[in-house]
C-alpha atoms as a PDB file:
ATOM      1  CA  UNK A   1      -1.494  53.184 -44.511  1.00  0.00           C
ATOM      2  CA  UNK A   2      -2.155  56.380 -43.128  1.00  0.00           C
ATOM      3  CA  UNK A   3      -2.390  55.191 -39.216  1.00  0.00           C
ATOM      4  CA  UNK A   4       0.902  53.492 -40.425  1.00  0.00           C
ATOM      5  CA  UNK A   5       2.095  56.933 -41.648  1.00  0.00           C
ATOM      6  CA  UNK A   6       1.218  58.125 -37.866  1.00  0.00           C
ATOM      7  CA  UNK A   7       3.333  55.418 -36.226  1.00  0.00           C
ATOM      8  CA  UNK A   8       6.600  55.215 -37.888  1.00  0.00           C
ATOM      9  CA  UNK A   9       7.753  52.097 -36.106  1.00  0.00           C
ATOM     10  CA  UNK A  10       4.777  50.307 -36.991  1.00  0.00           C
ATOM     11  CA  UNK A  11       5.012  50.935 -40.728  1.00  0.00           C
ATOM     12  CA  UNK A  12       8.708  49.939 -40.362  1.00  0.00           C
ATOM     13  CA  UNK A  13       8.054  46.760 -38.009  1.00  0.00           C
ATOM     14  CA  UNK A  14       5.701  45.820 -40.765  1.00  0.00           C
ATOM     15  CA  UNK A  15       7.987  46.286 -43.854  1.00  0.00           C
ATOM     16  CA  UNK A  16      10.604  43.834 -42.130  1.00  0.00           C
ATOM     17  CA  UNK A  17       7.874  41.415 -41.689  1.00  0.00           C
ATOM     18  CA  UNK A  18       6.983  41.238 -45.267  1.00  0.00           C
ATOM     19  CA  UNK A  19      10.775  40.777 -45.915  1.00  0.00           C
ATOM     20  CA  UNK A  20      11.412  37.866 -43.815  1.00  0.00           C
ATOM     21  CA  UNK A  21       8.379  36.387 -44.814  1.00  0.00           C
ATOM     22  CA  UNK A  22       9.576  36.879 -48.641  1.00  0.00           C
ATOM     23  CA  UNK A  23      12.785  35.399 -47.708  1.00  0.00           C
ATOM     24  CA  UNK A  24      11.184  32.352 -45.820  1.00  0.00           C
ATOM     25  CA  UNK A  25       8.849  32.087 -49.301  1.00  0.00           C
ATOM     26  CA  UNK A  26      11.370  32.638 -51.452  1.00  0.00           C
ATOM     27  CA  UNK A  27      14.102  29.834 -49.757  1.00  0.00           C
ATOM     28  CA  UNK A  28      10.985  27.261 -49.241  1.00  0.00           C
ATOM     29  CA  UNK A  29      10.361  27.557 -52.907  1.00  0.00           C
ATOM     30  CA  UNK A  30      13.606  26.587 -53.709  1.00  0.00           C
ATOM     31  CA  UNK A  31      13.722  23.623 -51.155  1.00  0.00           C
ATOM     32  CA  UNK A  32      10.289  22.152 -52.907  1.00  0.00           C
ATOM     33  CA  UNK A  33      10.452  18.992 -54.509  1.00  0.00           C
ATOM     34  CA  UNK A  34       8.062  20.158 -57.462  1.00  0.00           C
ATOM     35  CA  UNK A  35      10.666  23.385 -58.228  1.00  0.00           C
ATOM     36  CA  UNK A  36      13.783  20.952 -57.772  1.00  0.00           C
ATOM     37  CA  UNK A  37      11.914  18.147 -60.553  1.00  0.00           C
ATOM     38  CA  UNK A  38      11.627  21.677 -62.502  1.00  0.00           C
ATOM     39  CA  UNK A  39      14.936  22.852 -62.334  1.00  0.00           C
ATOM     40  CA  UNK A  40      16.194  19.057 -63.288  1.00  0.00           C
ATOM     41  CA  UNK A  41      13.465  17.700 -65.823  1.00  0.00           C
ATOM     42  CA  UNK A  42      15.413  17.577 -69.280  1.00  0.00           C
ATOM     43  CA  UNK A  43      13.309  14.877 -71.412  1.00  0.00           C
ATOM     44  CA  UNK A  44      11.145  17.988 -73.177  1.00  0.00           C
ATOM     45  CA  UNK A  45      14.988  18.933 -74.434  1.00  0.00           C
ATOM     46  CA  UNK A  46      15.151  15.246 -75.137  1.00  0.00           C
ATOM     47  CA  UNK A  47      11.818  15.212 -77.149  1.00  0.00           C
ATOM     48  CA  UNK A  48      13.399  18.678 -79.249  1.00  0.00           C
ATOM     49  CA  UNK A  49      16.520  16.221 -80.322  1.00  0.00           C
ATOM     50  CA  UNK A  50      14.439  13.283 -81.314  1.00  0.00           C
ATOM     51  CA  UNK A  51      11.418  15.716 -83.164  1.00  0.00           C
ATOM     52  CA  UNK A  52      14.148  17.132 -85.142  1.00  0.00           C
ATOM     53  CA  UNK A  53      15.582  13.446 -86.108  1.00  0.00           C
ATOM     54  CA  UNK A  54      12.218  12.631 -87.489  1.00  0.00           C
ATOM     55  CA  UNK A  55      11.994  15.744 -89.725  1.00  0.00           C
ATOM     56  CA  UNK A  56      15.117  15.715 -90.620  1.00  0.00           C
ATOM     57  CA  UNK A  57      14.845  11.686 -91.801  1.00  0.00           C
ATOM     58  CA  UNK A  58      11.228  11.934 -92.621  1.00  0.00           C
ATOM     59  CA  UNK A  59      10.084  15.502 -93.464  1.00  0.00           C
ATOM     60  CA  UNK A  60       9.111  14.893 -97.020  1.00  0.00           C
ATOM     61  CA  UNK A  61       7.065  11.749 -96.944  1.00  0.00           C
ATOM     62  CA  UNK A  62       4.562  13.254 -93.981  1.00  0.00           C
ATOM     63  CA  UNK A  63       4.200  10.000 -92.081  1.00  0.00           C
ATOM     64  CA  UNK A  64       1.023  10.182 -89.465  1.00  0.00           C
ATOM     65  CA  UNK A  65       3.081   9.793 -85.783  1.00  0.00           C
ATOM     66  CA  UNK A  66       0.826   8.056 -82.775  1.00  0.00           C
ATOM     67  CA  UNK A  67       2.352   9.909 -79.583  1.00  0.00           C
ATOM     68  CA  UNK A  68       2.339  10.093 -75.616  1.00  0.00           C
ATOM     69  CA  UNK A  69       4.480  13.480 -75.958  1.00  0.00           C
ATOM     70  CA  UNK A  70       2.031  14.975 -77.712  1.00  0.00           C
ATOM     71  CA  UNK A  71       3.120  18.458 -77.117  1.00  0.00           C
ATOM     72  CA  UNK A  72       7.042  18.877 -77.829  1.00  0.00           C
ATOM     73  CA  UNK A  73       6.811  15.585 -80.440  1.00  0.00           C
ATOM     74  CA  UNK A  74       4.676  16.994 -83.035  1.00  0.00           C
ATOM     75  CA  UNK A  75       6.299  20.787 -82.528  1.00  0.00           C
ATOM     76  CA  UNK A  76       9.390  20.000 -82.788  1.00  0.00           C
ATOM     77  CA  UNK A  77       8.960  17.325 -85.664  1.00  0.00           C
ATOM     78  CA  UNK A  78       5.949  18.941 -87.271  1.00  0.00           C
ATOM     79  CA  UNK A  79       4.237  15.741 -88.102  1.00  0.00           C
ATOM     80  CA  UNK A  80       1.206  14.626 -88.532  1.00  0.00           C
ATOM     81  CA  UNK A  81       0.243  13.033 -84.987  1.00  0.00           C
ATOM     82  CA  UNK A  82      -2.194  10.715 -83.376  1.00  0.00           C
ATOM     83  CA  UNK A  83      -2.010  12.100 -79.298  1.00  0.00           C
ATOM     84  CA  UNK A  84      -2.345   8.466 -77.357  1.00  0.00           C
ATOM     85  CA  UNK A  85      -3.304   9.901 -74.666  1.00  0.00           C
ATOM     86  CA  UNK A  86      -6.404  12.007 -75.584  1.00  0.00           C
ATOM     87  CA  UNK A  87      -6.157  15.689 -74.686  1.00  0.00           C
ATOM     88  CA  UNK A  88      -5.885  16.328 -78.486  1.00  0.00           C
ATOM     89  CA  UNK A  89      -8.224  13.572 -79.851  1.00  0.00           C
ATOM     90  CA  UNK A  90     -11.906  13.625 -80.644  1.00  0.00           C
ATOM     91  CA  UNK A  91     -12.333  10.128 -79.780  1.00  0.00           C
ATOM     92  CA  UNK A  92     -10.786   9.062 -76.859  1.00  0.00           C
ATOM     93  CA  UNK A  93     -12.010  11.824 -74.339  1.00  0.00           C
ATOM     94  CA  UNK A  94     -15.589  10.090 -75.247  1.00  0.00           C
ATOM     95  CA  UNK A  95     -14.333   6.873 -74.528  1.00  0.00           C
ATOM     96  CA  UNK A  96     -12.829   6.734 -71.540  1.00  0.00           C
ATOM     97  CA  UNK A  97     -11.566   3.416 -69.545  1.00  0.00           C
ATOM     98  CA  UNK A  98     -14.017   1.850 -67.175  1.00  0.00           C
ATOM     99  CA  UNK A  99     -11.331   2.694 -64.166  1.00  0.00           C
ATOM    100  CA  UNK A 100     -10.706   6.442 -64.621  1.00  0.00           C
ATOM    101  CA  UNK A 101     -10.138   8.522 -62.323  1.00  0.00           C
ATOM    102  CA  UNK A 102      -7.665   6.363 -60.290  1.00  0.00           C
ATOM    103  CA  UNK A 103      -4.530   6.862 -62.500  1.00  0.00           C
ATOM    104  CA  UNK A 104      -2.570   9.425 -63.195  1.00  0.00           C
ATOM    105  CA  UNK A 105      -3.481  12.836 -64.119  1.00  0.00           C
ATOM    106  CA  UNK A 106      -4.017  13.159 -67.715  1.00  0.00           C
ATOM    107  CA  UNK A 107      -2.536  10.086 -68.718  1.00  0.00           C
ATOM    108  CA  UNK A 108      -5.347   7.862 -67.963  1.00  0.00           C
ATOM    109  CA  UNK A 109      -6.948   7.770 -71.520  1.00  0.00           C
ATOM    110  CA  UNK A 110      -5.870   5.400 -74.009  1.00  0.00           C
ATOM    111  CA  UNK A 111      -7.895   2.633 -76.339  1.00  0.00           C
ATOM    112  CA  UNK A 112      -4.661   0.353 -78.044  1.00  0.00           C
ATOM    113  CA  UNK A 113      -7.278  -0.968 -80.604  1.00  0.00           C
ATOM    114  CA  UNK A 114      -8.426   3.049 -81.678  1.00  0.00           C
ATOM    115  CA  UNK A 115      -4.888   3.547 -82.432  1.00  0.00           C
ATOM    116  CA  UNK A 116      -3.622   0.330 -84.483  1.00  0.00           C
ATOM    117  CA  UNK A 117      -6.928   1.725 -86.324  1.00  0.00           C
ATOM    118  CA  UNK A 118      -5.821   4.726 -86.920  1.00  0.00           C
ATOM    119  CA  UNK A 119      -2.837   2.809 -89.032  1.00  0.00           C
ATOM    120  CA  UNK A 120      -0.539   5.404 -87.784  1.00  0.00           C
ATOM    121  CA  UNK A 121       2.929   4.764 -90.272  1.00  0.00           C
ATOM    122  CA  UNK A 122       5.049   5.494 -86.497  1.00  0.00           C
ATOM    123  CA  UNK A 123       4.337   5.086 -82.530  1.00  0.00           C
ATOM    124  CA  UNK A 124       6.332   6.243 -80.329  1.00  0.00           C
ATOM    125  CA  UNK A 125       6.386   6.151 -76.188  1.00  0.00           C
ATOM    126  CA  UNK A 126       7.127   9.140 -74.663  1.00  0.00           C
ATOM    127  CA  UNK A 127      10.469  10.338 -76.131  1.00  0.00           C
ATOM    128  CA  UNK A 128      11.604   7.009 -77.033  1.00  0.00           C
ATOM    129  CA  UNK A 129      10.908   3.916 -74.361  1.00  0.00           C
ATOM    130  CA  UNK A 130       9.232   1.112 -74.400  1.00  0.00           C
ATOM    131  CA  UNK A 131       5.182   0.780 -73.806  1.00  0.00           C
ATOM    132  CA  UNK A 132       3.661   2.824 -71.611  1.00  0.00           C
ATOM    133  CA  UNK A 133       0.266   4.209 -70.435  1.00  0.00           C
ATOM    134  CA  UNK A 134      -2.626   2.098 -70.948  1.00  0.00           C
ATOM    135  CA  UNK A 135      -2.430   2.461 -74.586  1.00  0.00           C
ATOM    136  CA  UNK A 136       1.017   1.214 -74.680  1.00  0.00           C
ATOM    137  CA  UNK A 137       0.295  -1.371 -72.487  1.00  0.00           C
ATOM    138  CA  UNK A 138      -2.974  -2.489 -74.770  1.00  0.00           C
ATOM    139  CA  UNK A 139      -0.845  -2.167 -78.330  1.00  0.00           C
ATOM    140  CA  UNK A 140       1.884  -4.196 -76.232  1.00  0.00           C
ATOM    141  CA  UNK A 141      -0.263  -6.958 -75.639  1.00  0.00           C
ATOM    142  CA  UNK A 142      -1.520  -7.181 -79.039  1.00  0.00           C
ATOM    143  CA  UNK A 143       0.075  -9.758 -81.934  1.00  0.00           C
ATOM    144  CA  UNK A 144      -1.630  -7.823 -84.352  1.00  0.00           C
ATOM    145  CA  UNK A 145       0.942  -4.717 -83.474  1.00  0.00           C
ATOM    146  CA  UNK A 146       3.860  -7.062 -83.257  1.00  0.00           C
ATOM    147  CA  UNK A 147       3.245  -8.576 -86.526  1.00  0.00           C
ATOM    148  CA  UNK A 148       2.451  -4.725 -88.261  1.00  0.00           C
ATOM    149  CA  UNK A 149       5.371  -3.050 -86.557  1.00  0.00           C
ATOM    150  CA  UNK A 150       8.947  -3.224 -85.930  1.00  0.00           C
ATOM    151  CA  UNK A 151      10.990  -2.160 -83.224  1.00  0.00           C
ATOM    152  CA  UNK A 152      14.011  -0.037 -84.376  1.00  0.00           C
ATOM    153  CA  UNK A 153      16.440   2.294 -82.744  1.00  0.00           C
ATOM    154  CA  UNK A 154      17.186   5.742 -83.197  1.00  0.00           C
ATOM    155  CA  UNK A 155      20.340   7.468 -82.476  1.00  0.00           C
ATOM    156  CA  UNK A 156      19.234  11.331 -82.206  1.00  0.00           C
ATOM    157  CA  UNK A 157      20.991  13.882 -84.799  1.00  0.00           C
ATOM    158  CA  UNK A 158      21.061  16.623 -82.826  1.00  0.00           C
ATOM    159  CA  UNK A 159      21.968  17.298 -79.157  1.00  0.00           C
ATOM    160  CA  UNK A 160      21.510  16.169 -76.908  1.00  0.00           C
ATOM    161  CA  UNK A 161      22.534  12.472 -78.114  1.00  0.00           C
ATOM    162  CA  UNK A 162      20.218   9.580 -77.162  1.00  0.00           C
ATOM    163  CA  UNK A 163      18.856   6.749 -78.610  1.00  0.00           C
ATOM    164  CA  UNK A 164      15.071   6.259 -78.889  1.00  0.00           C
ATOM    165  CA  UNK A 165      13.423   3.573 -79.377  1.00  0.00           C
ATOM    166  CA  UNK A 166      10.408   3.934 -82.682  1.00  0.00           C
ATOM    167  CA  UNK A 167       8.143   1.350 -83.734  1.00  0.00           C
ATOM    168  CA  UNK A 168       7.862   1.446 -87.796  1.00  0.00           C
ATOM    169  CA  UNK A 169       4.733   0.028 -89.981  1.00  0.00           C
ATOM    170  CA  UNK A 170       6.786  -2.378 -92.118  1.00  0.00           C
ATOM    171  CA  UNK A 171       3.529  -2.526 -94.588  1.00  0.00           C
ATOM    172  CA  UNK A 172       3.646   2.089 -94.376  1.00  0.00           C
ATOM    173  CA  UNK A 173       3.470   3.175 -98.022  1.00  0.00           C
ATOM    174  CA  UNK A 174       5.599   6.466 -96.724  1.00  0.00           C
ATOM    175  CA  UNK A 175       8.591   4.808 -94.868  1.00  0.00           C
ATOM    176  CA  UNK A 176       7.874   0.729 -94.687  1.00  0.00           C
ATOM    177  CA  UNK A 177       9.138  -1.712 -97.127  1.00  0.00           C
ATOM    178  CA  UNK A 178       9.107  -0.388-100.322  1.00  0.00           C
ATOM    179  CA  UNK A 179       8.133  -3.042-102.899  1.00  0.00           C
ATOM    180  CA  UNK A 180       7.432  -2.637-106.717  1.00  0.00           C
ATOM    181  CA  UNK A 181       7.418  -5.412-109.234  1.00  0.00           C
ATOM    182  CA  UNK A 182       9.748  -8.425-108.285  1.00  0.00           C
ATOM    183  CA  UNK A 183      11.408  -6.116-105.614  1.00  0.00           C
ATOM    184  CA  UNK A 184      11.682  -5.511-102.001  1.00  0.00           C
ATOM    185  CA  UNK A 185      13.844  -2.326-100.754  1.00  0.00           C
ATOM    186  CA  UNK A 186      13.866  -2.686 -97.013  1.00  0.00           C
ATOM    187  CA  UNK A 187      15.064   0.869 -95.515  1.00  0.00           C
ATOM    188  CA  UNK A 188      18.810   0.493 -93.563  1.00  0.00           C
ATOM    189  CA  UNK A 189      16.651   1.621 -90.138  1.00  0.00           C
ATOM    190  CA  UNK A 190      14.735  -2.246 -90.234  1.00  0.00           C
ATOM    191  CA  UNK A 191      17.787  -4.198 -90.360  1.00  0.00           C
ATOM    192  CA  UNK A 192      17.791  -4.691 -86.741  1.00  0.00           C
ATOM    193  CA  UNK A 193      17.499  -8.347 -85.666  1.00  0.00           C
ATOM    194  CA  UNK A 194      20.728  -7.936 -84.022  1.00  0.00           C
ATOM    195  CA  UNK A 195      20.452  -5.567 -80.845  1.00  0.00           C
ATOM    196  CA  UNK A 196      24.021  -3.720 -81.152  1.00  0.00           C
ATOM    197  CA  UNK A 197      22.300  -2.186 -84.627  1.00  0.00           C
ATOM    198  CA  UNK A 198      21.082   1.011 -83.855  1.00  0.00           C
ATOM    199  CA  UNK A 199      20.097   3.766 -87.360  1.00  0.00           C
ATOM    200  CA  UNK A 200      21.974   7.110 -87.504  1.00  0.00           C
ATOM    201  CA  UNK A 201      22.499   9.877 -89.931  1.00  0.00           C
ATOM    202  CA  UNK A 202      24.718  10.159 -92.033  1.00  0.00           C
ATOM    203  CA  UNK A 203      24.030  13.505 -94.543  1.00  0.00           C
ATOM    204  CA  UNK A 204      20.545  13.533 -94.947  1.00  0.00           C
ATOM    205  CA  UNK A 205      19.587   9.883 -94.466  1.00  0.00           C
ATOM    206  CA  UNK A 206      19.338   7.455 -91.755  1.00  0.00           C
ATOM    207  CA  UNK A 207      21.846   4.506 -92.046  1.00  0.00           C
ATOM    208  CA  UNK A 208      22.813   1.365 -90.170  1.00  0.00           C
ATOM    209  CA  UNK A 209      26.859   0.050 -89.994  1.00  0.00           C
ATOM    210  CA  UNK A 210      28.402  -3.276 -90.246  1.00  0.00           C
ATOM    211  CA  UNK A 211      31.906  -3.795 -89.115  1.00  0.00           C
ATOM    212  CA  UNK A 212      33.557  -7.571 -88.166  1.00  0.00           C
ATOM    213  CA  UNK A 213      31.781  -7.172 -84.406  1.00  0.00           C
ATOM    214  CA  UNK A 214      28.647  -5.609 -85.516  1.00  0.00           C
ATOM    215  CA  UNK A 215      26.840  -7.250 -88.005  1.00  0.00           C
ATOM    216  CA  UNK A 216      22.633  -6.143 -88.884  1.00  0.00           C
ATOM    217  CA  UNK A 217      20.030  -7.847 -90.310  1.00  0.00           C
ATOM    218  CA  UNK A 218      16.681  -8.278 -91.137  1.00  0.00           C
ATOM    219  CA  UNK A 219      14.205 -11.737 -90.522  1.00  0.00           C
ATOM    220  CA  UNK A 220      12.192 -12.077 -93.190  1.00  0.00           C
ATOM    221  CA  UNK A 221       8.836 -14.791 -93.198  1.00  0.00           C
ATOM    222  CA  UNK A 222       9.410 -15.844 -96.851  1.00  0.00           C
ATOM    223  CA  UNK A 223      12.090 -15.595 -99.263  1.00  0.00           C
ATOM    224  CA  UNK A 224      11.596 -16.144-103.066  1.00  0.00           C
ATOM    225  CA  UNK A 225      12.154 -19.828-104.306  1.00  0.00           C
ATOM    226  CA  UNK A 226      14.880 -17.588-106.469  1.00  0.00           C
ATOM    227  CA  UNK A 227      16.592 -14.431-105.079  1.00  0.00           C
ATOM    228  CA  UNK A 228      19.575 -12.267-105.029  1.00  0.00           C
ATOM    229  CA  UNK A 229      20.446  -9.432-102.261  1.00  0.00           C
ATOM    230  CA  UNK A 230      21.812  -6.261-102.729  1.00  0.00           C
ATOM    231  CA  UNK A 231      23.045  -4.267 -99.920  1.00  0.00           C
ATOM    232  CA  UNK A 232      22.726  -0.123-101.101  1.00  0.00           C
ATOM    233  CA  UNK A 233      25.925   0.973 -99.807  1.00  0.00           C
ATOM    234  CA  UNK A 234      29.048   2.840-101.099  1.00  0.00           C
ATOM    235  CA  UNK A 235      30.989   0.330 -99.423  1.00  0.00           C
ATOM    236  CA  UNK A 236      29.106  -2.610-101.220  1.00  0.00           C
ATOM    237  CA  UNK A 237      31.641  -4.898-102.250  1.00  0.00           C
ATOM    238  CA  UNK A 238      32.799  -4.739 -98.851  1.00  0.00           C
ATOM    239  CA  UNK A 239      29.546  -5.986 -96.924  1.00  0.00           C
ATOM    240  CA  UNK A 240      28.878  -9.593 -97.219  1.00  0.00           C
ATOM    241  CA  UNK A 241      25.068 -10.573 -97.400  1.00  0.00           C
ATOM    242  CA  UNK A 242      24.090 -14.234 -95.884  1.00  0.00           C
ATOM    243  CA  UNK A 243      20.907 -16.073 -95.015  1.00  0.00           C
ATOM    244  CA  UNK A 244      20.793 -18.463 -92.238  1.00  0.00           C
ATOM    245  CA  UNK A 245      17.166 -20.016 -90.389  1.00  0.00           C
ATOM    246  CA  UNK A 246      15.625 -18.068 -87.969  1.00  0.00           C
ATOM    247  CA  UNK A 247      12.554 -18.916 -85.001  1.00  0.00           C
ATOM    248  CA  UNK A 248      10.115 -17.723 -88.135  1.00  0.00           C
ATOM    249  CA  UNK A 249      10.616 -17.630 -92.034  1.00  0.00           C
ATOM    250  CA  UNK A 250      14.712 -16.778 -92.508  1.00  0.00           C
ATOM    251  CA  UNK A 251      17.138 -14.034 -91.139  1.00  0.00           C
ATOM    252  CA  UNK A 252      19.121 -12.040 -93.886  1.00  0.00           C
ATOM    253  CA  UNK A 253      22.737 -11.194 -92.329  1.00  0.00           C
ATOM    254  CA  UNK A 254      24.973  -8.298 -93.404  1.00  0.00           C
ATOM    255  CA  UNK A 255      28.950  -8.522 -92.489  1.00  0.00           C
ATOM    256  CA  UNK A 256      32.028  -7.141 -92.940  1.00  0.00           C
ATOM    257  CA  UNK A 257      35.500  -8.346 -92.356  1.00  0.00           C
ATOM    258  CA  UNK A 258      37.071  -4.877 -91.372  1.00  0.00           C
ATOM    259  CA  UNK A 259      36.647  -2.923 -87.912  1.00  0.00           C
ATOM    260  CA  UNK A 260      35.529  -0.169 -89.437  1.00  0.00           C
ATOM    261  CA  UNK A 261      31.849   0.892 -89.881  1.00  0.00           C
ATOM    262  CA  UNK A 262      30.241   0.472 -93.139  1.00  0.00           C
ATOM    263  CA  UNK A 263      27.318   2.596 -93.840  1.00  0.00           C
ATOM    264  CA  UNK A 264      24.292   0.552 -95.107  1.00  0.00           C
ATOM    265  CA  UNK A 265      21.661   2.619 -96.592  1.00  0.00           C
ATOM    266  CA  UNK A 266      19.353   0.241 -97.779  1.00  0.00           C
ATOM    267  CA  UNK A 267      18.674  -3.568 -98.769  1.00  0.00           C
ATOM    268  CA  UNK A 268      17.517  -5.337-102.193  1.00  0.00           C
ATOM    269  CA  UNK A 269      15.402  -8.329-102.228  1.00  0.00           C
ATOM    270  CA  UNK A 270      14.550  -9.520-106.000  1.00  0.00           C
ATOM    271  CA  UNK A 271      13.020 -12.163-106.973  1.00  0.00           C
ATOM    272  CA  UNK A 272      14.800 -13.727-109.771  1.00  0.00           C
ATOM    273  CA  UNK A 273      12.545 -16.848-110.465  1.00  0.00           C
ATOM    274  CA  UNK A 274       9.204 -14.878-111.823  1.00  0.00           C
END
């Protein structure tokens, strides 16, 4: 700096050099297609709505949450969680797949059968999707998960709006099928065997609806050789409960003759012949 001090033009030459080349940085950063994904990636805002859903629906009863978002998931919903894909897990880091190393960057670990282990009482794929990641694609593949766990959709309470999709322990002793002496209470969040049913909130619970176009349900593998249903709702005597044969065991089917939505909280199986 001091021979720059002697030649004036030099040390001014030089500071219009370092300007253009902070321009050229600058305007190249902005062009770059990891700053433009950056500027446009949302889905950790879309993991904030959902990990507020959960807390707000499931807060009290603690349930242990297996997750690929294993960063904004369990912040935001401040759940116990099970990280699927290792970075937070004792296990899996020491048990890695025979091909890693080819996959992607730190979503290569996974062990499907670790996890069903685990009996976590939720799994959920990223911030709501369907199977993914080698663990996703192992639990996927697996009866055992299919028979343990239910599908169900989510609509988010909190912006933005989305709807995730959860899978749900039906056997959970926090938030599956809640059964106590000659009774079943199936929460209003399983009654999906129709794909148009998706749970919401409605004040501080999640709820399915019923309206003339929309019915819900639930397929059940064996229903008492004596029964009756009763569909928790304040519109009760408005929602009609029916059961009809399904592929396996029978499907219980809740409609309504009006266009608007009913709110169904819950439904009653008792067994009437013990």
């Amino acid at each position: 700096w001091h021979y720059l001090h002697q030649y004036r033009w030099a040390r001014t030459g030089l500071t219009v050099i370092l300007i253009i080349l902070q321009i050229l940085t600058t305007t190249a950063q902005f062009g770059h297609i990891s700053n433009q994904r950056a500027i446009s990636e949302r889905w950790e805002w879309d993991c904030r709505a959902l990990g507020i859903t959960l807390n707000q629906a499931f807060a009290t009863q603690e349930p242990l949450v297996a997750v690929t978002a294993a960063g904004c998931l369990p912040y935001w919903s401040e759940l116990p969680s099970i990280d699927m894909l290792g970075l937070n897990d004792y296990y899996l880091p020491r048990h890695k797949p025979a091909d890693m190393g080819t996959g992607l960057l730190g979503h290569e670990l996974g062990d499907g059968d670790y996890v069903l282990q685990r009996s976590p009482d939720m799994v959920i794929f990223h911030i709501g999707i369907q199977p993914i990641f080698l663990t996703g694609k192992q639990l996927s593949e697996n009866p055992a998960f299919h028979q343990q766990y239910r599908e169900i959709s989510i609509r988010t309470a909190v912006e933005p709006y989305y709807t995730a999709l959860v899978w749900v322990k039906v056997a959970s002793n926090l938030i599956g099928y809640v059964q106590s002496d000659g009774e079943v209470r199936i929460p209003a969040y399983f009654l999906n065997a129709f794909e148009t049913t998706t749970a919401w909130f409605d004040g501080d619970q999640l709820v399915i609806s019923v309206d003339r176009d929309h019915p819900a349900g639930v397929v059940v593998d064996q229903l008492p050789a004596s029964y009756t249903l009763t569909v928790v709702s304040r519109h009760a005597e408005q929602i009609k409960a029916s059961v009809e044969p399904a592929e396996q065991g029978s499907r219980i089917v809740l409609t309504s003759e009006g266009t608007a939505p009913l709110a169904v909280e819950a439904l009653v199986i008792t067994d009437t012949s013990r």
